[in-house]
Protein backbone atom coordinates (compact mmCIF):
# COMPACT_ATOMS: atom_id res chain seq x y z
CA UNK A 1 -39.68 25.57 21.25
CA UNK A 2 -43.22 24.84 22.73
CA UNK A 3 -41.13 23.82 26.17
CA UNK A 4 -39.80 27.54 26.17
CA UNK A 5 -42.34 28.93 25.30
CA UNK A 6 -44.41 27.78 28.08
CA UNK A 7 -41.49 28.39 30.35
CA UNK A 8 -41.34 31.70 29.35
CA UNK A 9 -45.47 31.94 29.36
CA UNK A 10 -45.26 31.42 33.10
CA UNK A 11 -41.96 33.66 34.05
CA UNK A 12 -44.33 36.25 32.23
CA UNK A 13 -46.82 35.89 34.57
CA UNK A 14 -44.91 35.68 37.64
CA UNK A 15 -43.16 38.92 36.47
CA UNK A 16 -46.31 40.62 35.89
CA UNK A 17 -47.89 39.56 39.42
CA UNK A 18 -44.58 41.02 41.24
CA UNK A 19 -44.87 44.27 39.63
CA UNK A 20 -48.53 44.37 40.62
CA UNK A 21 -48.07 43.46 43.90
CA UNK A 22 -44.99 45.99 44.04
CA UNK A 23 -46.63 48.87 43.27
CA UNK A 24 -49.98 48.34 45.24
CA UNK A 25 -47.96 47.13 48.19
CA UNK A 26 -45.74 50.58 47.92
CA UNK A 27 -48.80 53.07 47.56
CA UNK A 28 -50.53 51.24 50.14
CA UNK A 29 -47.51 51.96 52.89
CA UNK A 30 -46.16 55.30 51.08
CA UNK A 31 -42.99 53.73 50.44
CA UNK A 32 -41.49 55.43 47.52
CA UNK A 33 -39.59 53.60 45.27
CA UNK A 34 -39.63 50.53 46.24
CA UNK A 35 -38.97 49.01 43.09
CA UNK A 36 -35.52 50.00 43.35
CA UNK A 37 -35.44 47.06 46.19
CA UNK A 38 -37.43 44.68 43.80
CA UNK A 39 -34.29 45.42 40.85
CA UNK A 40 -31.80 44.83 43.59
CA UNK A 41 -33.40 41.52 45.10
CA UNK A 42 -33.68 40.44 41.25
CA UNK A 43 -30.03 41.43 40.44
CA UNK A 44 -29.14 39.27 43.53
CA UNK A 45 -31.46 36.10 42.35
CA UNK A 46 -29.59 36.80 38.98
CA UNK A 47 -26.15 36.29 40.19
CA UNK A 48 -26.96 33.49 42.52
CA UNK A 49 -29.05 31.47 39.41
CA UNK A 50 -26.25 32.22 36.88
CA UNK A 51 -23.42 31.03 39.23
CA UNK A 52 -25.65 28.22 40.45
CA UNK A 53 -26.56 26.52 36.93
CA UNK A 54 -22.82 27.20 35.81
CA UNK A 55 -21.49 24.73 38.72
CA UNK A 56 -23.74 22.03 38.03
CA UNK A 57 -22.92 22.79 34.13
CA UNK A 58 -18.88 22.95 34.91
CA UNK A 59 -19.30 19.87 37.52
CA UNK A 60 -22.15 16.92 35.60
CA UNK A 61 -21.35 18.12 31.32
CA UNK A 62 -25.10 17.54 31.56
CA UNK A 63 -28.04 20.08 30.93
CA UNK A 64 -30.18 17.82 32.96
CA UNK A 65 -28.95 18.41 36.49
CA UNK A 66 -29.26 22.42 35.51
CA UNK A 67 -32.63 21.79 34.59
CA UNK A 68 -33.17 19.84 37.51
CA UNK A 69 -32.14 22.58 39.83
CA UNK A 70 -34.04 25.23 38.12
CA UNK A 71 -37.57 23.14 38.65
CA UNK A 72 -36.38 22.93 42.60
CA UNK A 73 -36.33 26.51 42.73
CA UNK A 74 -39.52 27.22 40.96
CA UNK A 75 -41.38 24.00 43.33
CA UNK A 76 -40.14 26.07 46.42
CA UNK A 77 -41.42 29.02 44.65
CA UNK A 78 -44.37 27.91 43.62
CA UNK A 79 -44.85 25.86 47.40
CA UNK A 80 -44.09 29.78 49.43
CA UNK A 81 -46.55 31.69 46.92
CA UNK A 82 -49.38 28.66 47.65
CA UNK A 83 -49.02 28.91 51.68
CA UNK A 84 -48.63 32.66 51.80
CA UNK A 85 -52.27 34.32 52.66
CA UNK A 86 -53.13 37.29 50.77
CA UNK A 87 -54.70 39.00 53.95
CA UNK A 88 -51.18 38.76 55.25
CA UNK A 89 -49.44 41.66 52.55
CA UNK A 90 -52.47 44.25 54.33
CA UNK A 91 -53.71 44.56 50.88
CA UNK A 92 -57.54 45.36 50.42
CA UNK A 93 -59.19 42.47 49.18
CA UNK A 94 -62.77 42.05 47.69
CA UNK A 95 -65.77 41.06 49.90
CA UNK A 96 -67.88 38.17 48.76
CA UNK A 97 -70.92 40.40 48.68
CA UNK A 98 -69.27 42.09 45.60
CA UNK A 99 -68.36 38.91 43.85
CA UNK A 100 -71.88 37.91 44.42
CA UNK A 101 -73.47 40.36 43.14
CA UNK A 102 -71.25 41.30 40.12
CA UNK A 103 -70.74 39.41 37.01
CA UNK A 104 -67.33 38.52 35.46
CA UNK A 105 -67.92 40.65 32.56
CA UNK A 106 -68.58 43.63 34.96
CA UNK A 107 -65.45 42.88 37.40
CA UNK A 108 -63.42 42.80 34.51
CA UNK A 109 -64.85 46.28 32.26
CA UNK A 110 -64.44 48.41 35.99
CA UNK A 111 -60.45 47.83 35.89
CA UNK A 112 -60.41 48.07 32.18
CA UNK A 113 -62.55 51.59 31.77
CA UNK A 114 -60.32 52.36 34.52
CA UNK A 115 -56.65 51.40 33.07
CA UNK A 116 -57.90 53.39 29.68
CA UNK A 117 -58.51 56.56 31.51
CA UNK A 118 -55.09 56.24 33.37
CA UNK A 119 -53.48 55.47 30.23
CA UNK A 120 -55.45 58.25 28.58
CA UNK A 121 -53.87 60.98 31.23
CA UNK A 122 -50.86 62.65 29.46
CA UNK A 123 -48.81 62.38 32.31
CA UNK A 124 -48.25 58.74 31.62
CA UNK A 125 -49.35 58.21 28.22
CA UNK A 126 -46.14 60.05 27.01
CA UNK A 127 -43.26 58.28 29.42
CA UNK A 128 -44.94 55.19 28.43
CA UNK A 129 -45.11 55.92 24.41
CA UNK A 130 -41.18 57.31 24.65
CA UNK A 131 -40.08 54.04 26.59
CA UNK A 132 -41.90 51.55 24.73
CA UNK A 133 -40.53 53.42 21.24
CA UNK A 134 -36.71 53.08 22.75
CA UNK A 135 -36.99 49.25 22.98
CA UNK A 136 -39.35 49.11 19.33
CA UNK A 137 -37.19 51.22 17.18
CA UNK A 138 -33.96 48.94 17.87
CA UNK A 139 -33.44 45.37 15.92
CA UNK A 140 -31.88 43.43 18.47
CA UNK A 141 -28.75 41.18 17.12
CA UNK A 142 -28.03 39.49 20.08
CA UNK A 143 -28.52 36.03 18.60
CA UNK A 144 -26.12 36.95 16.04
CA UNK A 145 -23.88 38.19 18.37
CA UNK A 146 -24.10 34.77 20.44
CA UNK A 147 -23.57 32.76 17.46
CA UNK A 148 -20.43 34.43 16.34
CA UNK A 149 -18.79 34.33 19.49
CA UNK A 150 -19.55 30.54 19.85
CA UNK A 151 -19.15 29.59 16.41
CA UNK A 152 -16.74 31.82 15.03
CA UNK A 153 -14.58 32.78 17.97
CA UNK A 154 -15.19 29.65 19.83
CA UNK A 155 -15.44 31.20 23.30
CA UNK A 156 -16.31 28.70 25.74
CA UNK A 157 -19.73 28.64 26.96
CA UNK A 158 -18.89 28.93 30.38
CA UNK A 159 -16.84 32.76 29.49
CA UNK A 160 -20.59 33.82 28.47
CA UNK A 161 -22.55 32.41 31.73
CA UNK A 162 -20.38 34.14 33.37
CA UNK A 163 -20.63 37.54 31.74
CA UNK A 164 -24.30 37.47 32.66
CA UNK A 165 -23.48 37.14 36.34
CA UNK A 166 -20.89 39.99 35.80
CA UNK A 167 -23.89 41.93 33.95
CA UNK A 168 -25.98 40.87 37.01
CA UNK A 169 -23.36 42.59 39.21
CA UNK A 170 -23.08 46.14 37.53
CA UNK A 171 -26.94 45.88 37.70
CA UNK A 172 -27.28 45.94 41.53
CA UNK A 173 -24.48 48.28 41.34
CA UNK A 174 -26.52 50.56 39.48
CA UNK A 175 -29.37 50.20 41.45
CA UNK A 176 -27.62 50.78 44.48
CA UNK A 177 -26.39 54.13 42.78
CA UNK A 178 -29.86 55.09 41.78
CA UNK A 179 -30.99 54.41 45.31
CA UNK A 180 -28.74 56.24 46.82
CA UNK A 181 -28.18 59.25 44.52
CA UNK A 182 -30.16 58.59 41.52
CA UNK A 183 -33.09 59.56 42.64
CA UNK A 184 -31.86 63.85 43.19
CA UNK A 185 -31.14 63.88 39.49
CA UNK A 186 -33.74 65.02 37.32
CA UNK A 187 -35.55 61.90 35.42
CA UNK A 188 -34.79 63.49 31.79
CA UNK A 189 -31.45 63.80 32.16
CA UNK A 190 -31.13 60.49 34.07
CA UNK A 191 -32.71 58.95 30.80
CA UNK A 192 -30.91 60.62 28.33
CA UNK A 193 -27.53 59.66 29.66
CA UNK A 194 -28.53 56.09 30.38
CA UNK A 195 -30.09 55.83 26.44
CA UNK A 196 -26.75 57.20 25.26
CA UNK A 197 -24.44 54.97 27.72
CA UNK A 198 -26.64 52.24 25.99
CA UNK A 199 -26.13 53.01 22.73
CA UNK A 200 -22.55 53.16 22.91
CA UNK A 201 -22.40 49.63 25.08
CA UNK A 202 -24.37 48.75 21.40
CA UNK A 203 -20.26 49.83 19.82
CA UNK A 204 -18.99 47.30 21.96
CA UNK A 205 -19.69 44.35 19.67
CA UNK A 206 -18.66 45.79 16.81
CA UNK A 207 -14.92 46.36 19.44
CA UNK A 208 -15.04 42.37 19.03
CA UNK A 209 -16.43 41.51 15.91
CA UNK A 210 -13.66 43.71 14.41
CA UNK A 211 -10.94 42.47 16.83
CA UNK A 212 -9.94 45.90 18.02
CA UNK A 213 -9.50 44.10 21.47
CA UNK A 214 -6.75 41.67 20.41
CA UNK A 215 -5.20 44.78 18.83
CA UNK A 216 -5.00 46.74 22.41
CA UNK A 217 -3.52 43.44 23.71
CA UNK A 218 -7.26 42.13 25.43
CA UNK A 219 -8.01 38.64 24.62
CA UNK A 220 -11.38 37.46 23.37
CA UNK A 221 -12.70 35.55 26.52
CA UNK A 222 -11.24 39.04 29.14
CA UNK A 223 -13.56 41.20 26.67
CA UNK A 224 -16.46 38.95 26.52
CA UNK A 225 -16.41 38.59 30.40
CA UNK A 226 -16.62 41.72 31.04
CA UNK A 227 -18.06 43.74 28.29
CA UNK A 228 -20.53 41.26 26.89
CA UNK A 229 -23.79 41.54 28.63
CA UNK A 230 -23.01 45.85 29.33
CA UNK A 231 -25.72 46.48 26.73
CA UNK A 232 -28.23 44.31 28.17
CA UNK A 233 -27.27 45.20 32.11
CA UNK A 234 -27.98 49.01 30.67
CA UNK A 235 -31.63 48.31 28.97
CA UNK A 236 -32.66 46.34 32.11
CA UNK A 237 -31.39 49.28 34.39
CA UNK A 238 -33.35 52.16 31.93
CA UNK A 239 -36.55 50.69 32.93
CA UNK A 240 -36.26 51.23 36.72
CA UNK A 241 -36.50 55.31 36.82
CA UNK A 242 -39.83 54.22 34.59
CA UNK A 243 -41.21 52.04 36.93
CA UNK A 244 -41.05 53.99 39.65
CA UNK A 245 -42.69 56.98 38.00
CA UNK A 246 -45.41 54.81 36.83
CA UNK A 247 -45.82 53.32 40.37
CA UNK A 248 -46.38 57.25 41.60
CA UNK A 249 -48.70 58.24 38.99
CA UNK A 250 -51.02 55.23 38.78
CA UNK A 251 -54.53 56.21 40.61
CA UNK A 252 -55.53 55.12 43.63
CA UNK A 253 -57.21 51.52 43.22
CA UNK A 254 -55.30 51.42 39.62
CA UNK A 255 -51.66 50.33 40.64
CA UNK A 256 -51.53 46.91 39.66
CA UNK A 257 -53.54 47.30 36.36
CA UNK A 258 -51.05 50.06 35.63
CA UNK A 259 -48.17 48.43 36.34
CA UNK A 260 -48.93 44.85 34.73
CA UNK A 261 -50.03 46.97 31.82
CA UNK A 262 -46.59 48.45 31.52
CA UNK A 263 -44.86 44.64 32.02
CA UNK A 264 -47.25 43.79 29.23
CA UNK A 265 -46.14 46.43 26.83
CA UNK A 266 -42.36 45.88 27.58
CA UNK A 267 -42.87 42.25 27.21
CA UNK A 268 -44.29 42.95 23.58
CA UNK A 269 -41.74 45.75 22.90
CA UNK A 270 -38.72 43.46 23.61
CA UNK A 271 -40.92 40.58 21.28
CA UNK A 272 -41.09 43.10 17.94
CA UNK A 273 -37.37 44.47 18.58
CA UNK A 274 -36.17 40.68 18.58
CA UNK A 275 -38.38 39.67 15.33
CA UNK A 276 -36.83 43.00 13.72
CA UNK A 277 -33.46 41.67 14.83
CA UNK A 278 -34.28 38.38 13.19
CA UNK A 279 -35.52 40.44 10.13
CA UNK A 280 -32.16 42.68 9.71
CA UNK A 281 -29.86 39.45 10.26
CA UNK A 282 -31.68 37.89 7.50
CA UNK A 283 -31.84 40.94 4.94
CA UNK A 284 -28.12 41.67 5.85
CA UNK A 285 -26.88 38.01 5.13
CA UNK A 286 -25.73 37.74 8.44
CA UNK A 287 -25.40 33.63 8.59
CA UNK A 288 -23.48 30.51 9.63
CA UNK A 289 -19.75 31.34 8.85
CA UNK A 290 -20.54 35.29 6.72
CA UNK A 291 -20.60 37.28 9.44
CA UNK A 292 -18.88 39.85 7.47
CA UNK A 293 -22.53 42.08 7.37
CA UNK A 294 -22.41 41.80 11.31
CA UNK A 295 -20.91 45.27 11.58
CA UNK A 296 -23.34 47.44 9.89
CA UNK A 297 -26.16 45.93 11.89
CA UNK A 298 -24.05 46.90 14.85
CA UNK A 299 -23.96 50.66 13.76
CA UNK A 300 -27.53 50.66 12.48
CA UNK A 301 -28.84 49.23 15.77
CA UNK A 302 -26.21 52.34 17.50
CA UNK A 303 -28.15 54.82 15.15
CA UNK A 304 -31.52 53.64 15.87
CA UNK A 305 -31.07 54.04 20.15
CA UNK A 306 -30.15 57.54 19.37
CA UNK A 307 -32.85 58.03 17.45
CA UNK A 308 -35.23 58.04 20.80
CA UNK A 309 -33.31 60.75 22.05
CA UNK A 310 -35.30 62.77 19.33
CA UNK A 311 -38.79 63.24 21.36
CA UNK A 312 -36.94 62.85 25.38
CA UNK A 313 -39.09 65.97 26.18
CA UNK A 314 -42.35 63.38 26.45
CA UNK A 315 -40.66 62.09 29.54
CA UNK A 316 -41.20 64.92 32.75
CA UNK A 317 -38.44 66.71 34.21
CA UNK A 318 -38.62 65.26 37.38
CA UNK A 319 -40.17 61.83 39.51
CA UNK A 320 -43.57 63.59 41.45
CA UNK A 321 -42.36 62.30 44.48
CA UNK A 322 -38.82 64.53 43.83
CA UNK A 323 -40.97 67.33 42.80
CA UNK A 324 -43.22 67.17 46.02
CA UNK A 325 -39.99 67.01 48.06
CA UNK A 326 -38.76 70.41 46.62
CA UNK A 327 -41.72 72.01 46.87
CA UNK A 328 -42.54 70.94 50.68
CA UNK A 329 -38.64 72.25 51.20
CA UNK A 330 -39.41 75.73 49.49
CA UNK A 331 -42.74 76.01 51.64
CA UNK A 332 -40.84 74.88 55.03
CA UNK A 333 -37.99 77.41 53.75
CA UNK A 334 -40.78 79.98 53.12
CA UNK A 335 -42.50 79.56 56.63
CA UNK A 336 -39.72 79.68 58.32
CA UNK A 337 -39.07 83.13 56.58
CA UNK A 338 -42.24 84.13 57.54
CA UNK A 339 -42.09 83.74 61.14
CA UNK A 340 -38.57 85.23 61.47
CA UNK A 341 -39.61 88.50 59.73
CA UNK A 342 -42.85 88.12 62.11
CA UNK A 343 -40.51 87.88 65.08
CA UNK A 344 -37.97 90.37 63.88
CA UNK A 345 -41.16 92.69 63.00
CA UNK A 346 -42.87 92.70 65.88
CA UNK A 347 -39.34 93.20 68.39
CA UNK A 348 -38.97 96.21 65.82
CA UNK A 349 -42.01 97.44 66.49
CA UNK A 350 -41.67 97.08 70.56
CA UNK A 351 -38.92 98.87 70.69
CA UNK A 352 -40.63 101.67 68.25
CA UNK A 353 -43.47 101.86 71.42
CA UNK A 354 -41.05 101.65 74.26
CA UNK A 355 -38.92 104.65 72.54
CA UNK A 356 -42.19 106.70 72.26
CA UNK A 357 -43.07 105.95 75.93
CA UNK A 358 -39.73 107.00 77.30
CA UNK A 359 -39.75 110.27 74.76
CA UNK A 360 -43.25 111.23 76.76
CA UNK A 361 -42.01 110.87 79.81
């Protein structure tokens, strides 16, 4: 437990740092959302680290080479982000005049008075409140869900790496979609179908746990493969429209508080929903070999990602950038107006004179 947890300590961070350095690195170019390409280049590393620790898994029967690769990857990680020079991203960075003269309490209450105001701004306090609620409000059963299909269906744990790297897969898909046309659709109704496509990828489980699959002729490990990690691919894909609206409200000098302050809060959202998993399992009875309670936490956790869809109007219509491209359109459209009705005006009114003229002669 400590060994994960300190794993997981320092993916936190890294995850926090990319979304920083996203959303500063974005504003400071004007490239709009580019955290569409930061979902796709994760989806990618996804697929490559699931089908990369299932060979050595499949090939040694040993956790140790798997382990062994994964510390590779995070030394050449760790050995690109030490030679890499900050000046080289064209970020702005602090002058030592300014650390000189300013204490650490007083470089640290600037960004905070500032992240409170941002937060403070309605504009983003309500997205953030109605995305942070979806992920709260619903107990997550996953571990349940793993346990039964290991210990009760006895799917092979290979049938379930590999459903992550087919979840990985419909992710990029998705952002790929979003990219290209995702991004013309207004953000409310983008949400609201995605939250309702993800609580019905919730029904899913309860397909298998009640073994409605073997009775349309699909065995266990097909339905597992391909249907197991939907739910999850779905709640990781919700979060991109949000973090490129965040990215294009944050103030200028205030992007990378912002967005780490958003990783923070879905980081502690996804904690609470997993200890209120734990929590249902327990007051269900959901244990080793009674899974027969497994069910009804299936349709309560379907009932409670509905339930979000109760106060959708706290997230806006529409991203700002979408909004600004309409409205530049409209005032091109309405220029352009303009000057034909100027030209067709005045060659109406030169041929008005040159009538008169010829009349007097």
């Amino acid at each position: 437990m400590a060994c994960v947890l300190i794993t997981n300590l320092g993916a936190s961070i890294a995850e926090v740092a990319k979304d920083a350095l996203v959303a500063e690195y974005g504003h400071k170019n004007k490239i709009l959302g580019l955290q569409s390409y930061a979902f796709m280049a994760s989806a990618v590393g996804g697929v490559l680290g699931n089908l990369l620790g299932g060979f050595f898994l499949l090939r040694t029967q040993q956790t140790k080479s798997m382990f062994l690769a994964f510390a590779a990857l995070l030394t050449l990680q760790l050995t690109l982000s030490l030679k890499t020079r900050e000046e080289s991203l064209g970020l702005a960075q602090p002058s030592n005049y300014s650390h000189v003269r300013e204490s650490i309490s007083e470089s640290i209450r600037k960004p905070f008075s500032d992240l409170l105001m941002a937060v403070k701004e309605e504009r983003i306090l309500h997205p953030l409140l109605w995305v942070v609620s979806s992920i709260v409000m619903i107990p997550i059963l996953s571990g349940s869900i793993f346990c039964y299909q290991t210990q009760f269906l006895n799917l092979d744990p290979s049938v379930i790496g590999m459903s992550r790297v087919t979840g990985q897969l419909m992710l990029l898909s998705l952002t790929l979609l979003y990219n290209r046309f995702g991004k013309s659709i207004p953000m409310r109704k983008l949400v609201r179908i995605v939250q309702v496509l993800y609580a019905s990828s919730l029904l899913l489980d309860l397909v298998l746990v009640m073994q409605i699959n073997v009775q349309l002729g699909i065995p266990n490990e097909v339905f597992a493969l391909f249907f197991s990690g939907l739910a999850e691919t779905i709640a990781q894909f919700k979060l991109l429209p949000f973090h490129v609206l965040f990215a294009n409200l944050a103030p200028p000098g205030c992007e990378g508080s912002l967005m780490s302050f958003l990783a923070s809060a879905l980081c502690l959202s996804s904690i609470i929903s997993g200890f209120l998993g734990v929590g249902l399992a327990s007051f269900l009875g959901i244990t080793y070999g009674d899974y027969s309670s497994l069910p009804l936490g299936i349709m309560m956790q379907f009932l409670a990602a509905l339930l979000s869809l109760c106060w959708i109007d706290y997230v806006p219509m529409s991203l700002p950038a979408a909004e600004k491209a309409r409205k530049g359109s409209r005032s091109k459209r309405s220029r352009r107006n303009r000057r034909i009705g100027k030209v067709v005006f005045d060659s109406v009114y030169s041929y008005r004179r040159e009538r008169e003229s010829d009349m007097q002669r």
